[in-house]
Protein backbone atom coordinates (compact mmCIF):
# COMPACT_ATOMS: atom_id res chain seq x y z
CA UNK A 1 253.72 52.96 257.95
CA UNK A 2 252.53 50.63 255.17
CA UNK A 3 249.27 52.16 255.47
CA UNK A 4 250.19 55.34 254.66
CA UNK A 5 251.98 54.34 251.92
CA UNK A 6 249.53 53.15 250.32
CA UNK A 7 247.26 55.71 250.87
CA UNK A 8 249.55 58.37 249.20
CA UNK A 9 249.67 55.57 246.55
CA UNK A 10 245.93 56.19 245.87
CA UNK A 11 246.26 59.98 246.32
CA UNK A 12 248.39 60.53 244.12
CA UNK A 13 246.37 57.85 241.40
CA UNK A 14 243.59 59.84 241.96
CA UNK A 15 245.20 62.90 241.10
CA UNK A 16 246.82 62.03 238.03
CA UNK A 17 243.44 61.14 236.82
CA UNK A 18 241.62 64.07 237.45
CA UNK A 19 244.58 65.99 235.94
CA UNK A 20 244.25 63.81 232.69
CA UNK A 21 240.15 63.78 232.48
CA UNK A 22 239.95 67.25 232.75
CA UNK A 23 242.61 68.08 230.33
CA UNK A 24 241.06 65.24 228.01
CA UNK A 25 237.57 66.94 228.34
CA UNK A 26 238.95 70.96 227.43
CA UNK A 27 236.82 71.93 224.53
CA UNK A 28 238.83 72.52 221.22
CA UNK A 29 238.10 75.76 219.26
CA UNK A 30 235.68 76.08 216.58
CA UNK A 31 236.78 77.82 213.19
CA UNK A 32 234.18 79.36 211.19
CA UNK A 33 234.79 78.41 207.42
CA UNK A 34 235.91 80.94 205.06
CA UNK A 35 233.72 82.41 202.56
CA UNK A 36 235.68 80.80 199.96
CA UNK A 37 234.62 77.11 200.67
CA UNK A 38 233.35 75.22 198.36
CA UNK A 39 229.73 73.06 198.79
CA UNK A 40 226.99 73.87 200.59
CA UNK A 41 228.63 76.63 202.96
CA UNK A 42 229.02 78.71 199.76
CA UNK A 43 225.28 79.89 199.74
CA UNK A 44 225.53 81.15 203.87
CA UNK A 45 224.87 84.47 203.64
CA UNK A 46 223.54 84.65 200.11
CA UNK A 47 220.30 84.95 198.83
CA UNK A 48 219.11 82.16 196.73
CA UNK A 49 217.64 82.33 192.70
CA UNK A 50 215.24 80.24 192.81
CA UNK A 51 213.68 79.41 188.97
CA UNK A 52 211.10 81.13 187.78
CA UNK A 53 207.54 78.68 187.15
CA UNK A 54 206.92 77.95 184.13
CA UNK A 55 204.13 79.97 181.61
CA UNK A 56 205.10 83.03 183.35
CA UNK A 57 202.84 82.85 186.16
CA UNK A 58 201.96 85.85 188.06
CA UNK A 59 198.78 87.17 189.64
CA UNK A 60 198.10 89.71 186.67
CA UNK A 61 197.27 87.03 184.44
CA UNK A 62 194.90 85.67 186.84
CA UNK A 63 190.79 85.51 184.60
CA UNK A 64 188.87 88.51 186.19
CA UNK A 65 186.34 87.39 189.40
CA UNK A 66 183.26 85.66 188.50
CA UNK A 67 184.49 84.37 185.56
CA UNK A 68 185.45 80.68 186.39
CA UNK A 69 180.68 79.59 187.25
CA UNK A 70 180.15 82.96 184.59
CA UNK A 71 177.07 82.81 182.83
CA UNK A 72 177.52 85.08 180.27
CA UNK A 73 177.52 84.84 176.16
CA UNK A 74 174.58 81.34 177.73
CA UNK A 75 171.65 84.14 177.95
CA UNK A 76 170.08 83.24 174.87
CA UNK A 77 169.66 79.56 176.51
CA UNK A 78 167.02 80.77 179.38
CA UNK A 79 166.28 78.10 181.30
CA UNK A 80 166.00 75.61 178.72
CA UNK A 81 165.25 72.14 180.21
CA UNK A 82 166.58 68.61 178.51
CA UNK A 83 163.46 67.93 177.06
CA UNK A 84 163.52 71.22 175.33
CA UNK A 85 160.92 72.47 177.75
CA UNK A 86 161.71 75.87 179.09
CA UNK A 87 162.52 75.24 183.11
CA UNK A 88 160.74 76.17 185.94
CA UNK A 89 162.54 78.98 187.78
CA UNK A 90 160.34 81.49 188.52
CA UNK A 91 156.43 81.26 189.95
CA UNK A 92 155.30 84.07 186.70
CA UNK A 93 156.70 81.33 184.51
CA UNK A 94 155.35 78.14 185.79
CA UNK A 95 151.95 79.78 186.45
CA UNK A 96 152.11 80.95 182.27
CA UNK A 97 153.72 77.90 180.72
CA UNK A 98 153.82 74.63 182.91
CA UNK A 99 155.83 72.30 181.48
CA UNK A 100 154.46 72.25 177.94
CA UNK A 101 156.81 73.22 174.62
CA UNK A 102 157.42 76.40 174.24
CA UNK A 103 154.77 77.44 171.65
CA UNK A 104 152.21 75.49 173.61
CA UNK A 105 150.17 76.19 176.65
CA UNK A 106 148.61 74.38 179.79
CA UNK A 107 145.16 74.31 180.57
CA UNK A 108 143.59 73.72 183.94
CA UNK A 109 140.71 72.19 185.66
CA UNK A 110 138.54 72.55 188.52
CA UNK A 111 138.77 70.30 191.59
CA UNK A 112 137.57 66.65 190.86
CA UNK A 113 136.58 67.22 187.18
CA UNK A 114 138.25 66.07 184.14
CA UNK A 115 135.97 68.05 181.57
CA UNK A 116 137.94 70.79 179.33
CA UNK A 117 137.08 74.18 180.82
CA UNK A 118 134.90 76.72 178.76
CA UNK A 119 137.86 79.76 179.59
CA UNK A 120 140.69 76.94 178.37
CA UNK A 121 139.10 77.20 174.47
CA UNK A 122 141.34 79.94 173.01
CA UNK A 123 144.09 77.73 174.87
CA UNK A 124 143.31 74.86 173.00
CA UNK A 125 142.31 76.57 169.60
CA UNK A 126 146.46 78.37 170.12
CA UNK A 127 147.56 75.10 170.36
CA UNK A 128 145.76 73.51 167.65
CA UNK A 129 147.09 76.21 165.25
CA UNK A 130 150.42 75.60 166.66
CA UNK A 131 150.69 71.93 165.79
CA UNK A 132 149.11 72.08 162.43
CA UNK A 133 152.20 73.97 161.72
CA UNK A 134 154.32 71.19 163.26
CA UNK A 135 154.81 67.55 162.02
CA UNK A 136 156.05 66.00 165.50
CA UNK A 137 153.74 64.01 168.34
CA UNK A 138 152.64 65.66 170.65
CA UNK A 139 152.49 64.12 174.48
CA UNK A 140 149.71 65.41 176.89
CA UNK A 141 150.84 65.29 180.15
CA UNK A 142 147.55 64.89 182.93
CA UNK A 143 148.02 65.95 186.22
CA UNK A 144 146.18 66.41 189.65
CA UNK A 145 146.85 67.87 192.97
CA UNK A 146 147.52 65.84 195.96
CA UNK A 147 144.26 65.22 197.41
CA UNK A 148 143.06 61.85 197.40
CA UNK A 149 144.35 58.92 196.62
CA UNK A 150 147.25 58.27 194.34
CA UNK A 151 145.62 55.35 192.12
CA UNK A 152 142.64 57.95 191.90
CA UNK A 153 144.86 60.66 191.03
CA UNK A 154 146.23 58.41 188.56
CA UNK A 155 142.90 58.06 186.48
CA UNK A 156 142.19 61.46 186.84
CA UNK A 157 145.00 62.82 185.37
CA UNK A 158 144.30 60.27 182.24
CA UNK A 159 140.78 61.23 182.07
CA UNK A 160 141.85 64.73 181.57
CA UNK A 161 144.78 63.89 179.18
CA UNK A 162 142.19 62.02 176.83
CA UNK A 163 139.75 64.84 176.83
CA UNK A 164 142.30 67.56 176.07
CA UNK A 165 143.38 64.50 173.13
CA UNK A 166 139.83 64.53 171.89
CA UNK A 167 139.30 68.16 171.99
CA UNK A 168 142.38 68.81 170.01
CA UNK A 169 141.20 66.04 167.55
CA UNK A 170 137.85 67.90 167.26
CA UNK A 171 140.53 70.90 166.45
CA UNK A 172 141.47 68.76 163.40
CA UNK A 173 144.59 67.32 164.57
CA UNK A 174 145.12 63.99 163.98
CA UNK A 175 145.01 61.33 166.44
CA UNK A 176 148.02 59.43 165.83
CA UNK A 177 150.08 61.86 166.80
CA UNK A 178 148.94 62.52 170.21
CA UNK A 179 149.63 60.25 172.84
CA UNK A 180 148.60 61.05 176.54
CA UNK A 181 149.94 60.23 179.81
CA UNK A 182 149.02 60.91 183.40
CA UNK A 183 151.33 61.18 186.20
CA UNK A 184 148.44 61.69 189.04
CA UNK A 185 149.99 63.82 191.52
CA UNK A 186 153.81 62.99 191.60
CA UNK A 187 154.96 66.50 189.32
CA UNK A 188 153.42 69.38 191.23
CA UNK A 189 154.53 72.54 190.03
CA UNK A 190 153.70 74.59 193.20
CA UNK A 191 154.68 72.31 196.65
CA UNK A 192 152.38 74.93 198.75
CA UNK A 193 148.70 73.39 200.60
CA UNK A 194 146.84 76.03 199.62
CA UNK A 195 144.35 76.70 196.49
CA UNK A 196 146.34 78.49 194.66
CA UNK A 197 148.87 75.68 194.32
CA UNK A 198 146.59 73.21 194.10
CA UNK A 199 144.75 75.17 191.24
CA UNK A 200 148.10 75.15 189.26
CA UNK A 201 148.92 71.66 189.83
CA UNK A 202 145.00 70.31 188.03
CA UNK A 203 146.58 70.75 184.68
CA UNK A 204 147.59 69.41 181.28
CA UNK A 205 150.35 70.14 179.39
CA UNK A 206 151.48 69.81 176.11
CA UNK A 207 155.33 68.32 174.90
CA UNK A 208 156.10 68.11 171.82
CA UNK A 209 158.33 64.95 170.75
């Protein structure tokens, strides 16, 4: 009898609880808030105005393509190097000019010599005429092609910048304001190995300081 006592006791506890969990647990209902409230919930549904950027940006004002790297109105500049050289951008110009002053022109040699060819005179004679006009120095420049060695290139390249000196002293320009340099075979114009290339690279040019 006491038994079953108690186990209505426990029944019953057990019942009560599930009765009070489950009504504990019942979800409450959610309100939506009212268009009127105030704070962040009065944007929902709205579109935002967002302020415009400043300077009036817009893709209109946007500078036409090509015009940020654009060239133009820098024609009259060529290719003008730092030294006041013209540069070396095409093959036509290179094989006309070298690297000497605009005004003056390169001469070239044959392979292994260092004597002032007989078809460079009217070269030299332009040249001469062109510094008598001119106060400045002017810097000979010898240079060789790549074959053989470098200290032989080396003396080569002076050899030929003191005979183009002495020819254009001959010329009646004076000596003092030449001064010659060689730089052997380390400023090819033309990086080919064939003769052509190594034709224009035998040469001597003229900068004017």
């Amino acid at each position: 009898m006491k038994t079953i006592i108690v186990r209505s006791l426990v029944i019953s506890t057990l019942a009560v609880s599930l009765m009070f969990f489950s009504g504990g647990c019942s979800k409450k209902p959610v309100v939506p808030p009212s268009s009127s409230s105030s704070g962040a919930s009065g944007t929902a549904g709205k579109d935002i105005n967002y302020p415009s950027a400043q300077g009036g940006y817009s893709e209109s004002n946007l500078s036409p393509e090509g015009t940020l790297d654009d060239s133009s109105g820098v024609e009259h500049l060529g290719s003008l190097a730092i030294d006041g050289t013209q540069g070396e951008q095409t093959a036509e110009y290179k094989q006309e000019h070298g690297r000497s002053t605009i005004g003056l022109s390169p001469i070239y040699f044959d392979f292994d010599q260092a004597a002032v060819r007989p078809d460079m005179a009217d070269r030299m004679i332009q040249n001469a005429d062109f510094l008598k006009q001119s106060p400045n120095a002017v810097v000979i420049e010898g240079n060789c092609d790549d074959r053989g060695t470098k200290e032989y290139n080396l003396a080569l390249g002076e050899r030929r910048a003191i005979n183009a000196r002495d020819y254009l002293v001959n010329l009646g320009i004076d000596a003092a304001r030449i001064r010659t340099v060689s730089y052997g075979e380390e400023r090819p114009l033309f990086v080919e190995q064939d003769e052509f290339s190594w034709s224009q690279n035998r040469r001597v040019d003229f900068v004017v300081e």
